[in-house]
N, C-alpha and C. Protein backbone atom coordinates (compact mmCIF):
# COMPACT_ATOMS: atom_id res chain seq x y z
N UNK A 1 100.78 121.21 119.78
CA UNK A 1 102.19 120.90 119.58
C UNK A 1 102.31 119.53 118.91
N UNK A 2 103.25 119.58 117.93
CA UNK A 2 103.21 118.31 117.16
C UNK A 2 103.91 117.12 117.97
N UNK A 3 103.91 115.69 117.44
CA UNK A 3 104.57 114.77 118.67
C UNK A 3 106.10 114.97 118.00
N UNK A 4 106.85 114.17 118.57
CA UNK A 4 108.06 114.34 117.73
C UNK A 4 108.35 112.69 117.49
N UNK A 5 108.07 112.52 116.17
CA UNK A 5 108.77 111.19 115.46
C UNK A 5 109.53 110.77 115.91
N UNK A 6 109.83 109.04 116.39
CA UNK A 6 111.19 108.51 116.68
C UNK A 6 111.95 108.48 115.36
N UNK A 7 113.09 108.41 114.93
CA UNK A 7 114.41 107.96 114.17
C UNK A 7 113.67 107.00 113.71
N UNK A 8 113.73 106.96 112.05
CA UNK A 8 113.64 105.77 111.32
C UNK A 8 112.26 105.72 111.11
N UNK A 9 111.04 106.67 111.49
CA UNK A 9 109.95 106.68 111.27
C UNK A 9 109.68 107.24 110.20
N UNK A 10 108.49 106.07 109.30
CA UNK A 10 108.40 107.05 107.71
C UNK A 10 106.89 107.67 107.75
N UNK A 11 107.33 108.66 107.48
CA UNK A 11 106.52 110.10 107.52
C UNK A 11 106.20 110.84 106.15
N UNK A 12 105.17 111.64 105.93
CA UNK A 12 104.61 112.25 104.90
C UNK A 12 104.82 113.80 105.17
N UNK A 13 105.90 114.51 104.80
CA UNK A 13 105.45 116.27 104.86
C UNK A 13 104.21 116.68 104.08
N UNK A 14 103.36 116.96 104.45
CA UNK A 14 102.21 117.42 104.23
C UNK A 14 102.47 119.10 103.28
N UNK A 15 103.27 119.62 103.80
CA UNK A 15 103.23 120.87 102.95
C UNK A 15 104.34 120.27 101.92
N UNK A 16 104.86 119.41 101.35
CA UNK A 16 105.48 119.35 100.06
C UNK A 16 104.92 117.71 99.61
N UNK A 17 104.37 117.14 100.28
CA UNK A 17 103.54 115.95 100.10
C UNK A 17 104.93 114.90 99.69
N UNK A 18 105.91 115.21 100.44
CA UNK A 18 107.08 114.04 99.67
C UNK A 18 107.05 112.74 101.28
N UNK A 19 107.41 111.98 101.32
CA UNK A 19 107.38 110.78 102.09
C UNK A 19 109.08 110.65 102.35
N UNK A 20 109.14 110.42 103.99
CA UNK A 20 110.57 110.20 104.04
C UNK A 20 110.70 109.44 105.65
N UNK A 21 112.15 109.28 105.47
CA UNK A 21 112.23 108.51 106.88
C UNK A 21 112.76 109.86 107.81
N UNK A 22 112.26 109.83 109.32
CA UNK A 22 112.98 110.98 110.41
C UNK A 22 114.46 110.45 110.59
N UNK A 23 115.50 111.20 110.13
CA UNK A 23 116.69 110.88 110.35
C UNK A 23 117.27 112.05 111.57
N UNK A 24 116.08 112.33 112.24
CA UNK A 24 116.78 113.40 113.40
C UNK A 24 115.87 114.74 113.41
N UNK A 25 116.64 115.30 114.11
CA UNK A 25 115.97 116.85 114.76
C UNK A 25 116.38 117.71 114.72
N UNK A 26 116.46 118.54 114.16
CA UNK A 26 117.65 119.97 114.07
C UNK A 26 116.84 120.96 114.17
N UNK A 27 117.16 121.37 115.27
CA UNK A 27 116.26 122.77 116.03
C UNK A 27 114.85 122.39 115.99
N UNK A 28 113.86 123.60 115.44
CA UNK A 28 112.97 123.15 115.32
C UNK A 28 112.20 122.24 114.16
N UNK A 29 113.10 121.79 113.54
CA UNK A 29 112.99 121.03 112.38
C UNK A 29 112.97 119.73 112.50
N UNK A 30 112.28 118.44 111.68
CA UNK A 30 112.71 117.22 111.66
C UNK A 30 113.22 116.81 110.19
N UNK A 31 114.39 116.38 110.05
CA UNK A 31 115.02 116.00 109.14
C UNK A 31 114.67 114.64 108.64
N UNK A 32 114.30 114.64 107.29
CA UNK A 32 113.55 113.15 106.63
C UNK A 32 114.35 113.16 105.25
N UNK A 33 114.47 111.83 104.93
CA UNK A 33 115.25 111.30 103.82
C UNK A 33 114.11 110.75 103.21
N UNK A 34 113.90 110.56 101.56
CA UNK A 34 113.00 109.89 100.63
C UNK A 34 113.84 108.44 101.16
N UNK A 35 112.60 107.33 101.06
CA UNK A 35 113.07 106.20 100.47
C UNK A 35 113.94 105.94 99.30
N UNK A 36 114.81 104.93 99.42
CA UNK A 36 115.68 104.46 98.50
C UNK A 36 117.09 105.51 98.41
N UNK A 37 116.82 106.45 99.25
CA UNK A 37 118.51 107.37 99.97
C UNK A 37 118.01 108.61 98.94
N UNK A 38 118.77 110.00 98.86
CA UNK A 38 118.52 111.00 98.55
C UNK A 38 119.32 112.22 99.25
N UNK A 39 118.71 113.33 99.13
CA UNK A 39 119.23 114.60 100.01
C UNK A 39 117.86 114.50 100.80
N UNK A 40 118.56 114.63 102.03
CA UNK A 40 117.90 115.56 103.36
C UNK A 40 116.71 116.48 103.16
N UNK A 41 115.74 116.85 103.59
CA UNK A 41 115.17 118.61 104.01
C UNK A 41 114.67 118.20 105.16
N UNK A 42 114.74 119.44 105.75
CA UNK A 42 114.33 120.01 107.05
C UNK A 42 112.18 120.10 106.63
N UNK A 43 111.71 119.39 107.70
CA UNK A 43 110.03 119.72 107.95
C UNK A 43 109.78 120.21 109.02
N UNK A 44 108.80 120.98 108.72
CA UNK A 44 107.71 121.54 109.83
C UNK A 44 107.53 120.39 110.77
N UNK A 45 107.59 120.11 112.20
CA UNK A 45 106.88 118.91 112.63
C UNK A 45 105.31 119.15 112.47
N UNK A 46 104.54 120.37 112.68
CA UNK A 46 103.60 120.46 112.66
C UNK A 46 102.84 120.07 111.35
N UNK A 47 103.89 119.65 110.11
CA UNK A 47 103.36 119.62 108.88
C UNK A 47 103.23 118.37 108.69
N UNK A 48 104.31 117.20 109.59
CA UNK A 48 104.11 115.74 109.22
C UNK A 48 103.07 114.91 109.72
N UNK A 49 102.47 113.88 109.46
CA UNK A 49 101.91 112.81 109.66
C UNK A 49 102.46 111.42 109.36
N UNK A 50 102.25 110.24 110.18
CA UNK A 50 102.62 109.08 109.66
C UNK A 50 102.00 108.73 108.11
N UNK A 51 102.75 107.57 107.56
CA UNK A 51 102.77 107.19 106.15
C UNK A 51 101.25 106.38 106.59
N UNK A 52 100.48 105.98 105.77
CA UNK A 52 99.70 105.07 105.59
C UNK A 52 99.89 103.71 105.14
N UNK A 53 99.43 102.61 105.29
CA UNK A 53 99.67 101.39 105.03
C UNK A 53 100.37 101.24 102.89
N UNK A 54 99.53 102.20 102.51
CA UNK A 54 99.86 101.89 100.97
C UNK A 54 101.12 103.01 100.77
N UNK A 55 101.53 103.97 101.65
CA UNK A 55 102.10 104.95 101.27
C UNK A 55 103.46 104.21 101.91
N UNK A 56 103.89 103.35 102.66
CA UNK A 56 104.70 102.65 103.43
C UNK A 56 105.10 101.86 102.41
N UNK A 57 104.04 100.22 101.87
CA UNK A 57 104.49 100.17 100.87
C UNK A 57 104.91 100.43 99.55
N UNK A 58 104.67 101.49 98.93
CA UNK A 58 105.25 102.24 97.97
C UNK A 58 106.64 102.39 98.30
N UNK A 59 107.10 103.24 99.66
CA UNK A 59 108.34 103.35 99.72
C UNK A 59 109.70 102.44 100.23
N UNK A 60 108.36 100.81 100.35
CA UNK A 60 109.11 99.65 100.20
C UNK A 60 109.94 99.54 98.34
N UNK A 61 108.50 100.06 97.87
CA UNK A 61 109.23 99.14 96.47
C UNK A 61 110.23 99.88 95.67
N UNK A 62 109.81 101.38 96.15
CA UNK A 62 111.04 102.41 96.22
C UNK A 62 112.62 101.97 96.38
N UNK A 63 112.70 101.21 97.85
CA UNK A 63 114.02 101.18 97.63
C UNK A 63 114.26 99.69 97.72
N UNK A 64 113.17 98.54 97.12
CA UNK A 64 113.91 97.62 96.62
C UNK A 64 114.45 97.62 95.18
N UNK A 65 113.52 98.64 94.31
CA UNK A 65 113.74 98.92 92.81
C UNK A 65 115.30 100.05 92.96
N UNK A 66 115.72 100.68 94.00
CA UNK A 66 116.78 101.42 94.18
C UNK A 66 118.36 100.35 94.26
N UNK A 67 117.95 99.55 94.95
CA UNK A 67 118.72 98.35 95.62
C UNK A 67 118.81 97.84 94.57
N UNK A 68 118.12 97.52 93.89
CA UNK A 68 118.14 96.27 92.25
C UNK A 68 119.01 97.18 91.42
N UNK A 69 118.54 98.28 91.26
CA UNK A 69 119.16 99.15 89.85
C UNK A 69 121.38 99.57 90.46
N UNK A 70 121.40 99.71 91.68
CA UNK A 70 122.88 99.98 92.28
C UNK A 70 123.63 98.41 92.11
N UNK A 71 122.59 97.05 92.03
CA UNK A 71 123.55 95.86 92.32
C UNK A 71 123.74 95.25 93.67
C-alpha cells in the first residue's frame, strides 16, 4: 500500500513522469499540480515517489521563471 503524501509535497507520477505538488486526495486518487500553477490530474498513489534533490530544484526554477514572466 502506497504512503499517502502530506499537502504541499512535491512528487513525481511515475506513470506520466510529470512532477507536481499533492494538493489533496480525492478518493482513491492524489491530486498534484506542476510547479509554477497549471491544471490538476488525479495519480495513482501507488505510481508516485518523492522528487529528488535535482528534480525539486528544477521545479524551483520553474516557478521562479513563472513568477518573473506574470510580474
Amino acid at each position: 500500500m502506497a504512503r499517502r503524501e502530506g499537502i504541499g509535497a512535491l512528487v513525481v507520477d511515475t506513470t506520466t513522469d510529470k512532477i507536481g505538488y499533492v494538493m489533496g486526495h480525492a478518493g482513491p486518487y492524489v491530486q498534484l499540480r506542476p510547479p509554477g500553477g497549471g491544471r490538476e490530474w488525479d495519480a495513482d498513489p501507488d505510481a508516485i515517489r518523492q522528487a529528488t534533490d535535482t528534480e525539486v530544484l528544477r521545479a524551483r526554477v520553474t516557478e521562479m521563471n513563472r513568477a518573473e514572466r506574470l510580474g
